[in-house]
Protein backbone atom coordinates (compact mmCIF):
# COMPACT_ATOMS: atom_id res chain seq x y z
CA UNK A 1 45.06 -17.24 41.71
CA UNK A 2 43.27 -14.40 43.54
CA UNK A 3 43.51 -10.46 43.69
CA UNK A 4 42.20 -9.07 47.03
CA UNK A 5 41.68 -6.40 49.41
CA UNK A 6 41.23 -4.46 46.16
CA UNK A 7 38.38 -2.04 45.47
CA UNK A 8 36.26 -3.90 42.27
CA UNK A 9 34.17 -1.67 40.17
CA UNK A 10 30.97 -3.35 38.35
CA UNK A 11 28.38 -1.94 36.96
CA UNK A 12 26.30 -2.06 39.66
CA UNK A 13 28.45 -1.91 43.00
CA UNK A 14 32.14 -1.02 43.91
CA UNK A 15 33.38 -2.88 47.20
CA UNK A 16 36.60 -3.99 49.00
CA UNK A 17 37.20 -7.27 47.84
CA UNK A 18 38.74 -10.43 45.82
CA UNK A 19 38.19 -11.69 42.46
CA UNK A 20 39.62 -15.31 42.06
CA UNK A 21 40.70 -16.74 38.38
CA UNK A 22 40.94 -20.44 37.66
CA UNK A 23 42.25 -21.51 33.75
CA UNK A 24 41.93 -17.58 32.55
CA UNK A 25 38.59 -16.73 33.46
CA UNK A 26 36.77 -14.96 36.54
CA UNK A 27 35.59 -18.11 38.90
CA UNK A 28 34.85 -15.72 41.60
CA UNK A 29 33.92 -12.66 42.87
CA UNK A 30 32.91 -11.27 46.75
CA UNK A 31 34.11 -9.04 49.34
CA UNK A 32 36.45 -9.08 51.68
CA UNK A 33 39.95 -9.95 52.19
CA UNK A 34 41.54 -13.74 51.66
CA UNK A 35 45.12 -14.37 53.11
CA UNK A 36 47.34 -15.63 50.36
CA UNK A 37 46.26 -13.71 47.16
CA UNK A 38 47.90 -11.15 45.64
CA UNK A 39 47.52 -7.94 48.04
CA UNK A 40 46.19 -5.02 46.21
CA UNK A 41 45.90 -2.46 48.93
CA UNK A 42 44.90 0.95 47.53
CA UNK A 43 44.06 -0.53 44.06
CA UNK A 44 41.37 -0.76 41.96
CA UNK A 45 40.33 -3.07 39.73
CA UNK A 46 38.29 -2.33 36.49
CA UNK A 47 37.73 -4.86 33.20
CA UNK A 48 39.76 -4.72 30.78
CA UNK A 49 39.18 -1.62 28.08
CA UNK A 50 37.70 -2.66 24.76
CA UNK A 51 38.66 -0.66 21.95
CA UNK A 52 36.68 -1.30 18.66
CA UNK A 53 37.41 1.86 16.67
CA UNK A 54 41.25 1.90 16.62
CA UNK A 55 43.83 2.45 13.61
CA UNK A 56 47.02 2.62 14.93
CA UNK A 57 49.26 3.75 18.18
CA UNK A 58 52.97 4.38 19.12
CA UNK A 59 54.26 4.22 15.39
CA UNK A 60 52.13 1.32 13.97
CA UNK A 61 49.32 0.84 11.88
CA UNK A 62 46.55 -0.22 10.16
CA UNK A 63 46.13 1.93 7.94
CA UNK A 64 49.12 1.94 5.52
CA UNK A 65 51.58 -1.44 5.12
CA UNK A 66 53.89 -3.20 2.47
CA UNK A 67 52.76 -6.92 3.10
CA UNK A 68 50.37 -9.21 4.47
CA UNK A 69 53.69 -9.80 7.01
CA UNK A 70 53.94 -6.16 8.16
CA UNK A 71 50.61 -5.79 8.97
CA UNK A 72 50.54 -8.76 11.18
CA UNK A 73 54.04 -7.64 12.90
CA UNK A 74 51.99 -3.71 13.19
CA UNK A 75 49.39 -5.96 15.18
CA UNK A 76 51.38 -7.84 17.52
CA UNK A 77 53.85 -4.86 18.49
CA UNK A 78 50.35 -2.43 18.59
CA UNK A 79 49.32 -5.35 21.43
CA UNK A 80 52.18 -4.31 23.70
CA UNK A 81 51.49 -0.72 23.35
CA UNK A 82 47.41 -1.24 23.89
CA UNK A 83 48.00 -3.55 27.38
CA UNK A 84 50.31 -0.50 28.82
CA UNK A 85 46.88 1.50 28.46
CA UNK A 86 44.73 -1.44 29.75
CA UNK A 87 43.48 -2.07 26.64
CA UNK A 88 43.14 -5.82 26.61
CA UNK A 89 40.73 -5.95 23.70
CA UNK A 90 40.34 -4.15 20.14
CA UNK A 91 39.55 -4.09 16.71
CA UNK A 92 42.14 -3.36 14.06
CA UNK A 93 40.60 -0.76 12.19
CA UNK A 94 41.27 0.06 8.21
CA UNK A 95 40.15 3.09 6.33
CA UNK A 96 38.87 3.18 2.54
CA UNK A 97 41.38 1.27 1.04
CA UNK A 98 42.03 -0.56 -2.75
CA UNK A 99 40.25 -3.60 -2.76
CA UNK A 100 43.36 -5.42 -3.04
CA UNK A 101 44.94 -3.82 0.10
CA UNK A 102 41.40 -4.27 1.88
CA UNK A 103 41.47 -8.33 0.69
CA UNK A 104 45.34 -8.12 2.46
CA UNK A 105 44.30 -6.95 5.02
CA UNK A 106 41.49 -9.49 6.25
CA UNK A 107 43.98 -12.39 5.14
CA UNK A 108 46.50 -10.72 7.40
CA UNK A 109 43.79 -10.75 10.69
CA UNK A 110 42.26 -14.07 9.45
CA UNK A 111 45.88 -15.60 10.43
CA UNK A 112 46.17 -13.83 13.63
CA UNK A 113 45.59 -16.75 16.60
CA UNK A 114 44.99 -14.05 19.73
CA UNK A 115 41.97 -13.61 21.49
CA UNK A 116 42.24 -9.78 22.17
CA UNK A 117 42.27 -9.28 18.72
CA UNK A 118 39.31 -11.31 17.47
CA UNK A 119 38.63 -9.46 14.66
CA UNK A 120 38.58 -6.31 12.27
CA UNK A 121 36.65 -3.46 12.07
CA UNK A 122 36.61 -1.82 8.51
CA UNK A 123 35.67 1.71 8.52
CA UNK A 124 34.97 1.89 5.12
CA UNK A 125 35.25 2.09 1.91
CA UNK A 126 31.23 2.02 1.54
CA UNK A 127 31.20 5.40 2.33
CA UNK A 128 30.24 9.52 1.79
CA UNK A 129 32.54 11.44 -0.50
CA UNK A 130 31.02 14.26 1.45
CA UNK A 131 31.70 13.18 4.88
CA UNK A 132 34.74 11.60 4.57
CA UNK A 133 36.78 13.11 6.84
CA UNK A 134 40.70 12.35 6.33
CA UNK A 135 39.73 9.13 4.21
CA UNK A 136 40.88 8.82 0.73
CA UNK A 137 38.17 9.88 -2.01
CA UNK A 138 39.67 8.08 -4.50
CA UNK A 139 39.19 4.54 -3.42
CA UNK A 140 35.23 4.95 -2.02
CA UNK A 141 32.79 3.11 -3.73
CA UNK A 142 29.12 1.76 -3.62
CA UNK A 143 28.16 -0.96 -1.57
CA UNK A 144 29.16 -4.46 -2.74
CA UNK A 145 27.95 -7.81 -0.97
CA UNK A 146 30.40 -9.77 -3.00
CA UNK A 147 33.42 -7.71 -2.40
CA UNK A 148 32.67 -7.81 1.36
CA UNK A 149 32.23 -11.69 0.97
CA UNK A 150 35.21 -11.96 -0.27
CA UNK A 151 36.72 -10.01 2.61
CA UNK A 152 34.92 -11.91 4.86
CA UNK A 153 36.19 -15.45 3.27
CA UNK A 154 40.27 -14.04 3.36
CA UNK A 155 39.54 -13.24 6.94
CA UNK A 156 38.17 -16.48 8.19
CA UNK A 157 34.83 -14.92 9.18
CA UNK A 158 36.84 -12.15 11.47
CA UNK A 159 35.38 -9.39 9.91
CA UNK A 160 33.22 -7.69 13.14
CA UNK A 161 31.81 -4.73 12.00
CA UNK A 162 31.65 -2.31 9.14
CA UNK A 163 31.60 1.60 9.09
CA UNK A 164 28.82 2.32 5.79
CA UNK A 165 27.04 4.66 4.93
CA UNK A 166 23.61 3.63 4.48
CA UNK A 167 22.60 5.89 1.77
CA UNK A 168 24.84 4.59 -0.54
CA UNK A 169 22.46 1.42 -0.84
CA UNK A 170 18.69 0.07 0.49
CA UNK A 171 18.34 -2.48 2.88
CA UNK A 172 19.79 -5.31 0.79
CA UNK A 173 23.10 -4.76 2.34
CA UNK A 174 22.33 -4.39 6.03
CA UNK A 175 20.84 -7.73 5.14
CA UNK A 176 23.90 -9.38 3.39
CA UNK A 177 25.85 -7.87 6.74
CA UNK A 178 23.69 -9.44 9.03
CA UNK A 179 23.79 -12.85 6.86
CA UNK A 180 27.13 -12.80 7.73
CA UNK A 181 27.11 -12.18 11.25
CA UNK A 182 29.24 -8.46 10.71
CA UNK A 183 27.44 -5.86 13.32
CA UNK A 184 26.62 -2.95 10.59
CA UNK A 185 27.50 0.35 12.00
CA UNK A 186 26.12 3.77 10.16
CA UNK A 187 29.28 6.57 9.74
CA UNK A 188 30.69 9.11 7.69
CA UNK A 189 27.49 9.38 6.38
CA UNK A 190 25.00 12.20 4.67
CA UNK A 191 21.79 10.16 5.76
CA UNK A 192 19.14 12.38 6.48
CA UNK A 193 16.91 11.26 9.40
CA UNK A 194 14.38 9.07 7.10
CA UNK A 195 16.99 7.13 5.45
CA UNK A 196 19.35 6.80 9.09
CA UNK A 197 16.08 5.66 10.78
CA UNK A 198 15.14 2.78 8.57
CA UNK A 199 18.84 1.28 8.71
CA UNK A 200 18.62 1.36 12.45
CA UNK A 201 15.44 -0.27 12.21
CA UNK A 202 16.93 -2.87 9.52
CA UNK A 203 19.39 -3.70 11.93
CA UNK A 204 22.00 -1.46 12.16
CA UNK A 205 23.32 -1.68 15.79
CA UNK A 206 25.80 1.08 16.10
CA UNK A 207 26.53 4.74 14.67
CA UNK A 208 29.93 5.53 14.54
CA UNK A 209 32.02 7.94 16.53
CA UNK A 210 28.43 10.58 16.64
CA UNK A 211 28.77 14.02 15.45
CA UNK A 212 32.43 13.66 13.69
CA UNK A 213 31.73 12.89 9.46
CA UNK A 214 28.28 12.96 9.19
CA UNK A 215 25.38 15.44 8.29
CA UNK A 216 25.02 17.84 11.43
CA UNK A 217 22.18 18.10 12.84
CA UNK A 218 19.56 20.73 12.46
CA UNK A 219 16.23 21.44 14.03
CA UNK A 220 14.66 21.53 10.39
CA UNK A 221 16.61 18.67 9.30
CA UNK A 222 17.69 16.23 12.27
CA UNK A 223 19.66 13.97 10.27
CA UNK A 224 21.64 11.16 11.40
CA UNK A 225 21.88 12.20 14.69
CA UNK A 226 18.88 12.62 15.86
CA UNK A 227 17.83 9.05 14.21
CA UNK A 228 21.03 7.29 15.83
CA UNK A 229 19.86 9.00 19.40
CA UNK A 230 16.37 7.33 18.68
CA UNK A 231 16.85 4.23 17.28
CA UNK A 232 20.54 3.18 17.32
CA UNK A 233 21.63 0.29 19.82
CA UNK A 234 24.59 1.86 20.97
CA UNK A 235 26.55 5.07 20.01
CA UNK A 236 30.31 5.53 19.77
CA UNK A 237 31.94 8.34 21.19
CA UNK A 238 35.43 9.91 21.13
CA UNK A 239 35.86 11.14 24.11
CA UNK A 240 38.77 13.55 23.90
CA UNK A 241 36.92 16.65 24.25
CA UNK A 242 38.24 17.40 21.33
CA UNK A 243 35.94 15.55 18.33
CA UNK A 244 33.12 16.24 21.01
CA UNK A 245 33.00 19.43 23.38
CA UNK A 246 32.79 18.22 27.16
CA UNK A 247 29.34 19.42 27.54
CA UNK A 248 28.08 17.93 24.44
CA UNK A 249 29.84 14.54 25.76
CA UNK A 250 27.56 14.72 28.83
CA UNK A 251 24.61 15.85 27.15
CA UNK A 252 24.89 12.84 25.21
CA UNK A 253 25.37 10.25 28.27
CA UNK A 254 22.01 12.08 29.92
CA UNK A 255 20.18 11.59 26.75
CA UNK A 256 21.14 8.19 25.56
CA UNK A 257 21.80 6.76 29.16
CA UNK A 258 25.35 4.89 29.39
CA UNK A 259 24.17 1.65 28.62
CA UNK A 260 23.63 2.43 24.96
CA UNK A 261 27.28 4.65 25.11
CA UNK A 262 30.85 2.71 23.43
CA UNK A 263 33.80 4.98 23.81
CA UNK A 264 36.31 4.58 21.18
CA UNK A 265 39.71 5.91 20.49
CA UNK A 266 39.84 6.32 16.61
CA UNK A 267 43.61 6.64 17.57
CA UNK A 268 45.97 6.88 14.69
CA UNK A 269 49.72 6.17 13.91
CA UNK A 270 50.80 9.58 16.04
CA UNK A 271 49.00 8.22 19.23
CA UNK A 272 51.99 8.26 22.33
CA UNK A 273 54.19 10.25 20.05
CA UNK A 274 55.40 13.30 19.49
CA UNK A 275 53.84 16.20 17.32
CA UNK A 276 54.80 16.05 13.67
CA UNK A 277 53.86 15.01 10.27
CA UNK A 278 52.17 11.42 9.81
CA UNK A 279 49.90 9.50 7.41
CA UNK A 280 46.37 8.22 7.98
CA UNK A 281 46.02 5.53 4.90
CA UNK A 282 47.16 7.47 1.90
CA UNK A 283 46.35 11.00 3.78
CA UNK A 284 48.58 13.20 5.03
CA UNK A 285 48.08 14.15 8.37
CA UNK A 286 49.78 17.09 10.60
CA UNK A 287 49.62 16.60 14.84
CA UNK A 288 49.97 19.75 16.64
CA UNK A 289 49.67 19.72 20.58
CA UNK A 290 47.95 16.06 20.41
CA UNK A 291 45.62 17.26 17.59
CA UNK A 292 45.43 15.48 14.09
CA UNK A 293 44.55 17.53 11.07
CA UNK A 294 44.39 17.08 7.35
CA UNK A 295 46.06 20.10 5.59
CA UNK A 296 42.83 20.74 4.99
CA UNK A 297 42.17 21.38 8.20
CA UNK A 298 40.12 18.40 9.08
CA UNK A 299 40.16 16.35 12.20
CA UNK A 300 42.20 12.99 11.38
CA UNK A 301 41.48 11.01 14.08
CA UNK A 302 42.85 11.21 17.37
CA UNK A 303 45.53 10.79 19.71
CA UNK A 304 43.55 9.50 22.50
CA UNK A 305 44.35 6.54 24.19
CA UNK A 306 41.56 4.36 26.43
CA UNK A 307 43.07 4.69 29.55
CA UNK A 308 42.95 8.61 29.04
CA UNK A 309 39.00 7.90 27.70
CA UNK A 310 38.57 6.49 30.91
CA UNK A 311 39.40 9.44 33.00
CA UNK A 312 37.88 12.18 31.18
CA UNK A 313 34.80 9.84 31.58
CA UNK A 314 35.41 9.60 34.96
CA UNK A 315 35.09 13.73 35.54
CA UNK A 316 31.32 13.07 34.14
CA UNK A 317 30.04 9.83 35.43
CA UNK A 318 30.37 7.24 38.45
CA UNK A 319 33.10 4.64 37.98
CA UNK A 320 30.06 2.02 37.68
CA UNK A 321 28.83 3.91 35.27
CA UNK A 322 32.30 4.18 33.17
CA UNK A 323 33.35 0.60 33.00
CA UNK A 324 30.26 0.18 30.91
CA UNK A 325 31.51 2.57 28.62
CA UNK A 326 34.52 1.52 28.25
CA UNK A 327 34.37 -2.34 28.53
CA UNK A 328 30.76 -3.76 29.03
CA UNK A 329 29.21 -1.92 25.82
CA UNK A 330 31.80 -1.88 22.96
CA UNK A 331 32.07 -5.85 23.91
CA UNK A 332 27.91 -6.36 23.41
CA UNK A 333 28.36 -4.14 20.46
CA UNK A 334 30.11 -6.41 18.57
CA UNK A 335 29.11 -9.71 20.39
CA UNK A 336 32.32 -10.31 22.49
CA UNK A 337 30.08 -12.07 25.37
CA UNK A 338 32.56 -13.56 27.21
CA UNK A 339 34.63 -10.29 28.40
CA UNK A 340 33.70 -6.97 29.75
CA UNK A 341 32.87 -7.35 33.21
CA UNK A 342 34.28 -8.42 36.21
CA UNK A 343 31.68 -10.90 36.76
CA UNK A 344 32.10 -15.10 36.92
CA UNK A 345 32.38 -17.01 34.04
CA UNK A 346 33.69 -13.96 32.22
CA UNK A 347 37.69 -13.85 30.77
CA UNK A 348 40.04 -12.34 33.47
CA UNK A 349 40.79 -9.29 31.72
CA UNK A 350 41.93 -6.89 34.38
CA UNK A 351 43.04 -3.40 34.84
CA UNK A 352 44.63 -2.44 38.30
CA UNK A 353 44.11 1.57 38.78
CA UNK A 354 45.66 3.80 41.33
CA UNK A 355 44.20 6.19 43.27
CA UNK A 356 44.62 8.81 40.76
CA UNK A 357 42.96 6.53 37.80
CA UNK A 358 46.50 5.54 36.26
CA UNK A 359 47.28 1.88 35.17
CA UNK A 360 49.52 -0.01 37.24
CA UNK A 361 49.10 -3.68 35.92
CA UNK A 362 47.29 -5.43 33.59
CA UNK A 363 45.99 -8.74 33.17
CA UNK A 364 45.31 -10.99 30.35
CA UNK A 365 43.24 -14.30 30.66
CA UNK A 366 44.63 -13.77 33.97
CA UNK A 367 48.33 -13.23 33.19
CA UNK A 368 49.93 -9.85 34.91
CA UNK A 369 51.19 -8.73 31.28
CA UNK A 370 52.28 -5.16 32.51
C-alpha cells in the first residue's frame, strides 16, 4: 500500500512525497510521486496524535463506571471518537479513586487486546489535598508500593505512568515505580523546588500538565516549576489557552525547547458535547462555553481535543516542530518506541490534514479507519 504526492511532515523536513506500508508498519519513506498509490493531492500527512493524559470524550469515561464491563465498553466506543480527531494512541486516564474501583479499573485495561490503548495512566490517588484540583479529597492517600503492585498485577503490567506527588513520600517510591517499569510523573503537587528537584533527579521523567494543581511559582520560592523546567525529561502541556495563557504556552516551548514538550488533552466526559452539568470521578463539574469548572470554581479538566491541540500549536511553532509535540514526545515519554513518527520501521499511524489543518482520514497500522 502507498500514500503519495502528499506533503509528509517529520521532524526534521516536510516534502512532496510517498510513504509505503507493508504488514502495518512504515517500510518506506521518500519524495516524489509513484503511479498506483493512493493520490493525496493537497494533503498532508502527520503521525498519528498520542494522547497520554486523557479521561474521557463524547459521553464516556474513565473516570466514573458500574463494572469492570462498562469500563471496557467506555474504552472501545472512546476509540471511535479519539480516531475522528487523529488520535490513534492514548492512555486511559483515572482520577483518585477507592482502591477497589482503582484495582477494577487496571483489571478492566489488563483485558483490553488493542495496541492504541497499551496501557493506563493513573493520575492519582498519591496525591496533594492542596492541589487537587477537581479530584476527590476523600479517597487521596500516602504512597503505597503494595497497593500499586497490586494494580500493576490486575492490569497485566499495563500500568504506564503515574501522576504523584512526590512529597507525599522519599525516594523509595520513585524506586518501586521504576522497578516496575511505570514512567513516574510529578503533579498536583505542593513540592517546593528542593523536594521537585531530587524526584527528577531520582528518576522522575515527566511533570504533569505544568502550571495547573501545583505550587505556583515564585521568584522567592520557585517551586515545582522551576525544578520541572530544569530537570524534568519532558513537560506536559494543555494547550487550550485556557489552563495555560497563549503567551505563557510559547514562553514555555522557547524555554524548554519542543523536544522536551508532550501536549495532552486532560479531556473529560463533556469533551465534543454540549455545555451542561457533568461529573469528573465523584466531582461535579459545570461546562460553560467549552470551559469545565468545579462549583468551586476550579478548572476540571478540559474540553480540548488533540486535533484542536494541534492547531493552536501550529499558530506558535513549525509543523516539524508540532508533530513532536503531539506524537514523537508523549510516545518516548512513556516508552511507546515503535510509533510517533513517520519514519521506517515505525507503526503506520497516520493522520491526513487539509489545507486548513482539519482531519480528513486516519490510519491505523495502516488501515483508513476514518
Amino acid at each position: 500500500m502507498k500514500l503519495t504526492n502528499v506533503k509528509i511532515v517529520t521532524p526534521y523536513k516536510t516534502f512532496l512525497g510517498t510513504i509505503e506500508i507493508e504488514g502495518g508498519k512504515i517500510k518506506r519513506v521518500y519524495e516524489g510521486k509513484e503511479e498506483g498509490g493512493e493520490n493525496l493531492q493537497g494533503m498532508m500527512a502527520v503521525p498519528g496524535f498520542i494522547d497520554i493524559h486523557t479521561h474521557g470524550i463524547g459521553g464516556f469515561d474513565f473516570t466514573s463506571w458500574d463494572s469492570k464491563e462498562e469500563f471496557i465498553k467506555n474504552l472501545l466506543e472512546m476509540k471511535k471518537i479519539y480516531l475522528k480527531h487523529g488520535v490513534t494512541t492514548f492512555l486511559p486516564t483515572t482520577v483518585t479513586l477507592p482502591r477497589e474501583n482503582l484495582i477494577e479499573a487496571c483489571k478492566a485495561i489488563g483485558e483490553i487486546q488493542d495496541d492504541s490503548m497499551p496501557g493506563i495512566h493513573l493520575e492519582g490517588p498519591y496525591i496533594s489535598e492542596k492541589h487537587a484540583g477537581a479530584q476527590d479529597i476523600r479517597y487521596i492517600r500516602k504512597p503505597d508500593v503494595e497497593e500499586l503492585k497490586e494494580c500493576f498485577n490486575a492490569s497485566k503490567g499495563k500500568i504506564k505512568t503515574i501522576t504523584f506527588a512526590p512529597e507525599k513520600d522519599d525516594i523509595n517510591f520513585i524506586n518501586g515505580l521504576l522497578n516496575l517499569g511505570i514512567y513516574p510523573s510529578v503533579g498536583h503537587t505542593d513540592a517546593n523546588y528542593e523536594t521537585a528537584s531530587k524526584a527528577f533527579l531520582a528518576g522522575a521523567n515527566r511533570t504533569t500538565h505544568i502550571f495547573n494543581a501545583m505550587r505556583p511559582f515564585h521568584h522567592r520560592d520557585p517551586g515545582v516549576i522551576l525544578a520541572s523546567i530544569r530537570f524534568s525529561k519532558y513537560i506536559e502541556i494543555i494547550s487550550d489557552f485556557i489552563h495555560v495563557d497563549r503567551d505563557v504556552v510559547e514562553f514555555l516551548i522557547d524555554v524548554t525547547g519542543v523536544n522536551r514538550i508532550v501536549a495532552v488533552t486532560d479531556s473529560i466526559i463533556a469533551t465534543d458535547l454540549r455545555d451542561g452539568e457533568y461529573t469528573l470521578g465523584k466531582t461535579k463539574i459545570t461546562v460553560k462555553e467549552g470551559k469545565a469548572l468545579t462549583k468551586e470554581g476550579r478548572l476540571a479538566g478540559s474540553t480540548l481535543t488533540m486535533d484542536k491541540a494541534f492547531r493552536n500549536l501550529a499558530s506558535l511553532r513549525s509543523l516539524n516542530e508540532v508533530v513532536m509535540m503531539t506524537s514523537e514526545n508523549p510516545a518516548m515519554a512513556v516508552g511507546l518506541n515503535d510509533r510517533g513518527s513517520l519514519e521506517p520501521g515505525k507503526k503506520a499511524d497516520i493522520v491526513i490534514l487539509d489545507d486548513e489543518l482539519k482531519v480528513k482520514k486516519v490510519y491505523l497500522n495502516g488501515e483508513e479507519y476514518f
